[in-house]
PDB file of N, CA and C in Angstrom:
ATOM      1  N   UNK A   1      42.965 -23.669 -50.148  1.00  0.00           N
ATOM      2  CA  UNK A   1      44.298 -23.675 -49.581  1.00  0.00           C
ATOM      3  C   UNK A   1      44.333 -24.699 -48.439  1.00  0.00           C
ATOM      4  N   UNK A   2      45.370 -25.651 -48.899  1.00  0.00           N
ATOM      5  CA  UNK A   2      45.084 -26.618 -47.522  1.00  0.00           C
ATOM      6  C   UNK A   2      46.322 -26.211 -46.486  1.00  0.00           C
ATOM      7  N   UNK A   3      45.868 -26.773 -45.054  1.00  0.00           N
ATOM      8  CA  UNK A   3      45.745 -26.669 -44.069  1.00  0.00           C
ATOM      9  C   UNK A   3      47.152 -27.167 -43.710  1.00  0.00           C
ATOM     10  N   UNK A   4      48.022 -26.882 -42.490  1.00  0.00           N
ATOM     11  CA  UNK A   4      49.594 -27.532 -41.802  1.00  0.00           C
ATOM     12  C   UNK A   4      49.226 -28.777 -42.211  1.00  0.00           C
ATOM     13  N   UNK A   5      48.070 -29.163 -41.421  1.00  0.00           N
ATOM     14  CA  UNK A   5      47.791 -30.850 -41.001  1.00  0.00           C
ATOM     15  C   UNK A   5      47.516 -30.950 -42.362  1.00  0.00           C
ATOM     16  N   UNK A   6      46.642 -30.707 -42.978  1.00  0.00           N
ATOM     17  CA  UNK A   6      46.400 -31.230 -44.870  1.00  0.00           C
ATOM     18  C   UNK A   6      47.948 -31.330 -45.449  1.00  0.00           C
ATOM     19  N   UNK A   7      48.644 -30.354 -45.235  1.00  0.00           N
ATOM     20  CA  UNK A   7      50.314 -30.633 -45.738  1.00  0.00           C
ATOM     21  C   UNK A   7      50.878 -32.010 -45.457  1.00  0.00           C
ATOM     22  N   UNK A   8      50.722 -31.558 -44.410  1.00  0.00           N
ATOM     23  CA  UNK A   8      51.719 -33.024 -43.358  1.00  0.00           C
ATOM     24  C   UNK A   8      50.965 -34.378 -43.675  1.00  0.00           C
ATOM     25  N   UNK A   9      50.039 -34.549 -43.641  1.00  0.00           N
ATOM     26  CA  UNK A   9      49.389 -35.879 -44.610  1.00  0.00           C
ATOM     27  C   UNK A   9      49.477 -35.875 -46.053  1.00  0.00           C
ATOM     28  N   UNK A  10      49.496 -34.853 -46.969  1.00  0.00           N
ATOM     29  CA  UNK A  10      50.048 -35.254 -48.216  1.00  0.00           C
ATOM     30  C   UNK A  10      51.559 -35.608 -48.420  1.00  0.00           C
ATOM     31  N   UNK A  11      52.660 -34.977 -47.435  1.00  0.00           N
ATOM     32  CA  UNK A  11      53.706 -35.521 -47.602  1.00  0.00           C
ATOM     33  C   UNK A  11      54.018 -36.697 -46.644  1.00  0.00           C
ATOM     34  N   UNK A  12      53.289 -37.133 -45.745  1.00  0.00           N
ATOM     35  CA  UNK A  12      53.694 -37.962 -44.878  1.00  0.00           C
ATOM     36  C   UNK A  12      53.008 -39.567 -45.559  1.00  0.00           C
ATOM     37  N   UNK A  13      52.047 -39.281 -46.871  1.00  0.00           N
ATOM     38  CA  UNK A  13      51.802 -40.968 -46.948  1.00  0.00           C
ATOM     39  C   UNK A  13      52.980 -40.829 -48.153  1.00  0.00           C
ATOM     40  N   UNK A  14      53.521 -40.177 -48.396  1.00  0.00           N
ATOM     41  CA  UNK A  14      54.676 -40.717 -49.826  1.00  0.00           C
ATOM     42  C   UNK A  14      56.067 -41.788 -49.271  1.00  0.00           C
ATOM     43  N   UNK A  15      56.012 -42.514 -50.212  1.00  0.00           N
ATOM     44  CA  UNK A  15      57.195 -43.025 -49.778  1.00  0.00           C
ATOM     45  C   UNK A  15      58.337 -42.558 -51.112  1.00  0.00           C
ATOM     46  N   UNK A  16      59.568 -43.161 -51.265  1.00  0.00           N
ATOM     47  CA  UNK A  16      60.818 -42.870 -51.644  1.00  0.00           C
ATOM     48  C   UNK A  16      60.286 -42.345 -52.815  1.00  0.00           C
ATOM     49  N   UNK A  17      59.608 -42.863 -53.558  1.00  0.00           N
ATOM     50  CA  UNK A  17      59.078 -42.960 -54.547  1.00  0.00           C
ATOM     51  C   UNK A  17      58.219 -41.840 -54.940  1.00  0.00           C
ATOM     52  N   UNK A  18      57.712 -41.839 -54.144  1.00  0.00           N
ATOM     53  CA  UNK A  18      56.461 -40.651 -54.618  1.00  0.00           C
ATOM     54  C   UNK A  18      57.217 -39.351 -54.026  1.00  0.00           C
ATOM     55  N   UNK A  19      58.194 -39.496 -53.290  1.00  0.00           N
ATOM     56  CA  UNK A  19      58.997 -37.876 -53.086  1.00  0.00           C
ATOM     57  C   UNK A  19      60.035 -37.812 -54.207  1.00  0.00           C
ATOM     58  N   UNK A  20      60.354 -38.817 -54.659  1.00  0.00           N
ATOM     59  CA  UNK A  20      61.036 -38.351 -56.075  1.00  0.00           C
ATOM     60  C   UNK A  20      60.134 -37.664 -57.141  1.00  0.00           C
ATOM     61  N   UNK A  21      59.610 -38.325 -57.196  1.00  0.00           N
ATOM     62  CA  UNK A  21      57.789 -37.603 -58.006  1.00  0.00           C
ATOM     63  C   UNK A  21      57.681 -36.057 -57.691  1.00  0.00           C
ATOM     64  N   UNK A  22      57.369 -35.672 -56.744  1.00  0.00           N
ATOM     65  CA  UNK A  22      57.553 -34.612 -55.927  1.00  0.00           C
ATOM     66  C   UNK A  22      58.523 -33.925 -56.210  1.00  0.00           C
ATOM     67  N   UNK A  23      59.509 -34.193 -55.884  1.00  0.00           N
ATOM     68  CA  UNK A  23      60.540 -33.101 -56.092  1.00  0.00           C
ATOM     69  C   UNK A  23      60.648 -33.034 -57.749  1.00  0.00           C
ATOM     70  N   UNK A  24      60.614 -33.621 -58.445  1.00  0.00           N
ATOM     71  CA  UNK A  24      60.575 -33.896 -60.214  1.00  0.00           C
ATOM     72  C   UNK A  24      59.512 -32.692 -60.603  1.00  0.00           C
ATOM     73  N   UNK A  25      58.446 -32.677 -59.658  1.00  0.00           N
ATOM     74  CA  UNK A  25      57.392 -31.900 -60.023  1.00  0.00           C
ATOM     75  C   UNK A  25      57.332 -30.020 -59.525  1.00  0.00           C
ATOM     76  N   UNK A  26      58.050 -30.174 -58.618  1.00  0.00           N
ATOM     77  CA  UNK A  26      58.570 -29.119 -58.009  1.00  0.00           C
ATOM     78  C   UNK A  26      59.860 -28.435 -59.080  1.00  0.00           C
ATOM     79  N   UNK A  27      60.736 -29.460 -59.594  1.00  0.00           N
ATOM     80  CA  UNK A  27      61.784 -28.722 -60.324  1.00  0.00           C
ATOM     81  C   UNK A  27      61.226 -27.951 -61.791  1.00  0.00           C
ATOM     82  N   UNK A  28      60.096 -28.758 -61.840  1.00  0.00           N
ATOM     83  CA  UNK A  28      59.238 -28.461 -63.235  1.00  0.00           C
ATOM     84  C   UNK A  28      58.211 -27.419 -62.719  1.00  0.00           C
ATOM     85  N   UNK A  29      58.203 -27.056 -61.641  1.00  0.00           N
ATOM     86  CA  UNK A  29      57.248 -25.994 -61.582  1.00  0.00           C
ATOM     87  C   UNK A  29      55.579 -26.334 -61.658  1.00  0.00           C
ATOM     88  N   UNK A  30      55.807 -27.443 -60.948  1.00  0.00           N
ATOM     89  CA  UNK A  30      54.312 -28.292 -61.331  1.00  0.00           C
ATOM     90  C   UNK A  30      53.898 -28.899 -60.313  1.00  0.00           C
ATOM     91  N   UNK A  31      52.733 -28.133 -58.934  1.00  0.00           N
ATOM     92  CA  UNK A  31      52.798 -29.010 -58.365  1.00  0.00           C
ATOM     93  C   UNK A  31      51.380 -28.417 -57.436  1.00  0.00           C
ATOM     94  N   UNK A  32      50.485 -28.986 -58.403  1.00  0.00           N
ATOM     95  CA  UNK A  32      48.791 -28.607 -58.193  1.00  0.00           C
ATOM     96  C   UNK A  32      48.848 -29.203 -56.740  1.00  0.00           C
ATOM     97  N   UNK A  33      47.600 -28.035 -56.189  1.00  0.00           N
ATOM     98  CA  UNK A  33      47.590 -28.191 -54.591  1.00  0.00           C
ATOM     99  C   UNK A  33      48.121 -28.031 -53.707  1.00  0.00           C
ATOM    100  N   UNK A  34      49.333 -27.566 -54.357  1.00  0.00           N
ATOM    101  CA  UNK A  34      50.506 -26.938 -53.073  1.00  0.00           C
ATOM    102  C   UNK A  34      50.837 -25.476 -53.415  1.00  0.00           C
ATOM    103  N   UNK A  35      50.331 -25.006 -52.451  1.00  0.00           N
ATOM    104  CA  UNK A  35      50.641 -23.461 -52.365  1.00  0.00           C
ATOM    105  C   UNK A  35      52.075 -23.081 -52.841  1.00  0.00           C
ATOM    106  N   UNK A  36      52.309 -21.964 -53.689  1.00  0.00           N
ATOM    107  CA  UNK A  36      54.115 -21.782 -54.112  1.00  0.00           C
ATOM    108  C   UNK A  36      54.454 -22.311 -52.397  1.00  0.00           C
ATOM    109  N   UNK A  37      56.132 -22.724 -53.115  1.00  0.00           N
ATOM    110  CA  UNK A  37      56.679 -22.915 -52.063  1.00  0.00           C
ATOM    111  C   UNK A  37      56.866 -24.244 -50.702  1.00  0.00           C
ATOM    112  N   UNK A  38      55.562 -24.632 -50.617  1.00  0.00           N
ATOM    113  CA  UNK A  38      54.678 -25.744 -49.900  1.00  0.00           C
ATOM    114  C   UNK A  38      55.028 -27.086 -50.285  1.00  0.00           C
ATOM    115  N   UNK A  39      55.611 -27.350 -51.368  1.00  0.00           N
ATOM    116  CA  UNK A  39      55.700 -28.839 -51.787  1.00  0.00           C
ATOM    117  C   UNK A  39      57.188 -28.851 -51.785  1.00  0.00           C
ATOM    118  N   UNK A  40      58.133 -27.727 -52.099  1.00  0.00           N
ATOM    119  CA  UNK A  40      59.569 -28.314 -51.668  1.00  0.00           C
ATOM    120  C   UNK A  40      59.724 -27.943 -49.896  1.00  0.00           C
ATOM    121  N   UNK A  41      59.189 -27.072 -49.513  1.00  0.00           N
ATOM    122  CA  UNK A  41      59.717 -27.022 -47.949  1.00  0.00           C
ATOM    123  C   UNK A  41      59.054 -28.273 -46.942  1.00  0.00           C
ATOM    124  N   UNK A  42      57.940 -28.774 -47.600  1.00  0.00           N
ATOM    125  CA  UNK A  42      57.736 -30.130 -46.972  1.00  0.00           C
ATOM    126  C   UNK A  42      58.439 -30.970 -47.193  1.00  0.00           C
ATOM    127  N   UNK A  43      58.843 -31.411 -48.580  1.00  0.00           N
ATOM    128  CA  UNK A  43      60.104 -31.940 -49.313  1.00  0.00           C
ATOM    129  C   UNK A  43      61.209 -31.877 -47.917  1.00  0.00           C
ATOM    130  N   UNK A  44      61.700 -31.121 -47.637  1.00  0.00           N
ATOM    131  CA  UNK A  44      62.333 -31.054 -46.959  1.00  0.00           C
ATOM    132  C   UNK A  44      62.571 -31.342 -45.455  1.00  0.00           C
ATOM    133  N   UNK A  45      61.418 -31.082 -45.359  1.00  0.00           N
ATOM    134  CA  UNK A  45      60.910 -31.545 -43.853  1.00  0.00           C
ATOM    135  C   UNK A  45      61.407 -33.243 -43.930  1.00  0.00           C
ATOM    136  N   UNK A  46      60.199 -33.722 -44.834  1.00  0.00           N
ATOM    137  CA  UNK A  46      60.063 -35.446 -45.255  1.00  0.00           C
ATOM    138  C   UNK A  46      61.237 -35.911 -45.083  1.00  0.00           C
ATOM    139  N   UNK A  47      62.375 -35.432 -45.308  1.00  0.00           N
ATOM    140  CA  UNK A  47      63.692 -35.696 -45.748  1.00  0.00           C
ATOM    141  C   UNK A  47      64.045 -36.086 -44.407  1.00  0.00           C
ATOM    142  N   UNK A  48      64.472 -35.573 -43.655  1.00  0.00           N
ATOM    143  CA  UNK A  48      65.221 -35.539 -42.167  1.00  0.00           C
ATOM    144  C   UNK A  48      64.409 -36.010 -41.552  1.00  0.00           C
ATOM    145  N   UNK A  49      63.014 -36.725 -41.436  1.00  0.00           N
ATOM    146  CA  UNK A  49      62.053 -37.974 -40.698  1.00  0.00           C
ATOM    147  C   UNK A  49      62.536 -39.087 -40.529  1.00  0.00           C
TER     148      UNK A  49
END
């Protein structure tokens, strides 16, 4: 289970691109390494940066 800071560096090197990826993978229910939940509420975070 990774870590705030392990979060915040997997969403903080994506750019436009790779958070479309992301969220694509999230709508599909697919999204190894992120705890439920963890990959859209960072999603979200990323967003408003």
């Amino acid at each position: 289970m990774p870590t705030e800071a392990e979060y915040h560096e997997m969403i903080s090197v994506r750019d436009h691109a790779g958070l479309v990826e992301l969220w694509e993978a999230v709508e599909a229910g697919d999204t190894p390494g992120w705890e439920p939940g963890k990959a859209f509420e960072y999603s979200i975070l990323r967003a408003f940066e």
